[in-house]
Structures are given as structure tokens and as C-alpha cells.
Protein backbone atom coordinates (compact mmCIF):
# COMPACT_ATOMS: atom_id res chain seq x y z
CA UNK A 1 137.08 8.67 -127.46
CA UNK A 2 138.02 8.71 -131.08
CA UNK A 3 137.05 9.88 -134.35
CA UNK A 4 136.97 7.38 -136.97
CA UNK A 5 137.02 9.18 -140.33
CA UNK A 6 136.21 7.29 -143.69
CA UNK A 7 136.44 8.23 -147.15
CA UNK A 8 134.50 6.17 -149.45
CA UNK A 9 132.66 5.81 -152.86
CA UNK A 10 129.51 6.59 -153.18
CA UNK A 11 127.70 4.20 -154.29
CA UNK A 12 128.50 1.96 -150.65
CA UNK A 13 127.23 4.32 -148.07
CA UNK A 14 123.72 2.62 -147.99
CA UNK A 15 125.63 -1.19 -147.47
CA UNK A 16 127.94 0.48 -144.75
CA UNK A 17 124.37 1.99 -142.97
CA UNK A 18 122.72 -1.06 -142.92
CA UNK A 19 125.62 -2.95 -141.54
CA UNK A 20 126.04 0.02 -138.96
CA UNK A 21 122.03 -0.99 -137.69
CA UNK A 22 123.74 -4.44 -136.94
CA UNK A 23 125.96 -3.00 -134.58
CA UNK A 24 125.32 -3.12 -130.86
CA UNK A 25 125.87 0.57 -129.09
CA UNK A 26 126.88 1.91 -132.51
CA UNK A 27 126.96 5.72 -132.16
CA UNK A 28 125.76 7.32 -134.58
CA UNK A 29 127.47 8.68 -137.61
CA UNK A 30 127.47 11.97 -139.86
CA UNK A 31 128.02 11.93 -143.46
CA UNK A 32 128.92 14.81 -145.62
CA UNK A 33 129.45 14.75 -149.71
CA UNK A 34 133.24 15.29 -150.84
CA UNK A 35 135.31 15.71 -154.03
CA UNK A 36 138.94 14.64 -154.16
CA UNK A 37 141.39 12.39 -155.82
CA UNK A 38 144.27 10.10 -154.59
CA UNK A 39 147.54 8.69 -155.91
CA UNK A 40 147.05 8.43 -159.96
CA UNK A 41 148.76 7.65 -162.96
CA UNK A 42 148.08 9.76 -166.04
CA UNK A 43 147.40 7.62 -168.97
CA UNK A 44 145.76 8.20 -172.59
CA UNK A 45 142.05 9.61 -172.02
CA UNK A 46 142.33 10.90 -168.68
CA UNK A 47 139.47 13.71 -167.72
CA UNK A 48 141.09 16.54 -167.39
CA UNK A 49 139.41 17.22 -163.92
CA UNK A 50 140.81 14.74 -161.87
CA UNK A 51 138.02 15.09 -158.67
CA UNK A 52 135.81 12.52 -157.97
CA UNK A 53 132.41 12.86 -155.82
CA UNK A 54 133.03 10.55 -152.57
CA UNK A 55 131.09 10.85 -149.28
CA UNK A 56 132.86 11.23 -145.86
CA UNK A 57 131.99 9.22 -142.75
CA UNK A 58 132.47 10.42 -139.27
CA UNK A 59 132.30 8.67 -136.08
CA UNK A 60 132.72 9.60 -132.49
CA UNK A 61 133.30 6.54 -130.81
CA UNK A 62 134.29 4.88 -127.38
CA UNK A 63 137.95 3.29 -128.47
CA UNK A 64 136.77 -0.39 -127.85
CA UNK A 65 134.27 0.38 -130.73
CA UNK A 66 137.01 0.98 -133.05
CA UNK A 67 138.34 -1.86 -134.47
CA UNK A 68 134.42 -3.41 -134.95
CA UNK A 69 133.44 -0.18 -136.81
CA UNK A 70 136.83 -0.21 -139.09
CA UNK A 71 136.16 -3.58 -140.15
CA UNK A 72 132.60 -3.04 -141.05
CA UNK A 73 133.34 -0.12 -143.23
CA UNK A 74 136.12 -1.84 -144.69
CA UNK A 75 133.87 -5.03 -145.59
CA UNK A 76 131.35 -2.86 -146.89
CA UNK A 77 132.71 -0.27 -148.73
CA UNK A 78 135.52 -2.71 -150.44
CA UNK A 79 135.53 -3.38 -153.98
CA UNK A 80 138.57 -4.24 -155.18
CA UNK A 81 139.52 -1.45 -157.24
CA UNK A 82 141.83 1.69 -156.78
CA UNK A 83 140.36 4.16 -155.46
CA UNK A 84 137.56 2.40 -152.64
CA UNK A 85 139.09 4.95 -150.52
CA UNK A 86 140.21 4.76 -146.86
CA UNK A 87 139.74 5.19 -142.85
CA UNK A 88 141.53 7.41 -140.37
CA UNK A 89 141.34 7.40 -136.65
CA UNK A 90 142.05 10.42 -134.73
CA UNK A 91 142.08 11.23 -130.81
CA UNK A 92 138.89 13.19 -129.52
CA UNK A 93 140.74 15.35 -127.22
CA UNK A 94 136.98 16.68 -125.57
CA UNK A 95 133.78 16.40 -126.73
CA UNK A 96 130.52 17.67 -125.08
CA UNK A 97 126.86 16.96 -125.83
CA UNK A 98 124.86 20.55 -127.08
């Protein structure tokens, strides 16, 4: 199992959900509202507040699900500019159903 964390704007959760739907024996997925900032240059104009509102994805996932559920974020939540955000993947050590 794996957790497959994403960072990403705002704005492309509901494209990333509906591509999700498309996906055979997808998981499920929790989403939680964030506030951070990445690598930046300081020009002219700048706010002074640097955070930006962002919503995390998370994913518990069999690991032959990964690569299919990286590229559909990635497709979905890409718009060319700095800042689209990014995906993690991290080992689910256990993991038990409540």
C-alpha cells in the first residue's frame, strides 16, 4: 500500500474528481484545505503574505494503482504555471479499516 499525497490549486480539484470517477477500483480519496508557498522570487509588488490557499489530496492505494492515479492528477491539475503544485508517494507501513 501507499499514500499518494498531492498538493494542488484550487481551482482543479473538481477536474481531478471527475477524472478519479473514470478510474476502475479507484479508492477513494480525502481532501483537506491548505495554505503554503514554494520556491519564490521576490520581485516589485509582492504581497507581503506569501501563503496561498491550495487543497491537499490523499490516497491510500494498492501500489499498481500508483502510477495511473499520478498521471491523472498530473493531467488534471497541470497548468503550466509555477506554482500547479506537486505529488508525493509514501509507504503505508499498516493500515486497518475502523
Amino acid at each position: 500500500m501507499k499514500l499518494v499525497v498531492a498538493i494542488v490549486r484550487t481551482f482543479t480539484v473538481d477536474r481531478i474528481v471527475v477524472a478519479f470517477e473514470g478510474l476502475d477500483n479507484f479508492p477513494g480519496m480525502t481532501v483537506m484545505d491548505t495554505i503554503g508557498f514554494g520556491q519564490r522570487v521576490r520581485t516589485a509588488g509582492d504581497d507581503l503574505n506569501p501563503l496561498k490557499p491550495n487543497k491537499r489530496i490523499e490516497i491510500a492505494t494498492p501500489d499498481d494503482m500508483v502510477d495511473e492515479i499520478m498521471r491523472t492528477i498530473r493531467e488534471n491539475a497541470h497548468t503550466g504555471k509555477k506554482g500547479d503544485g506537486f505529488v508525493i508517494v509514501l509507504p503505508i507501513e499498516k493500515s486497518s479499516l475502523i
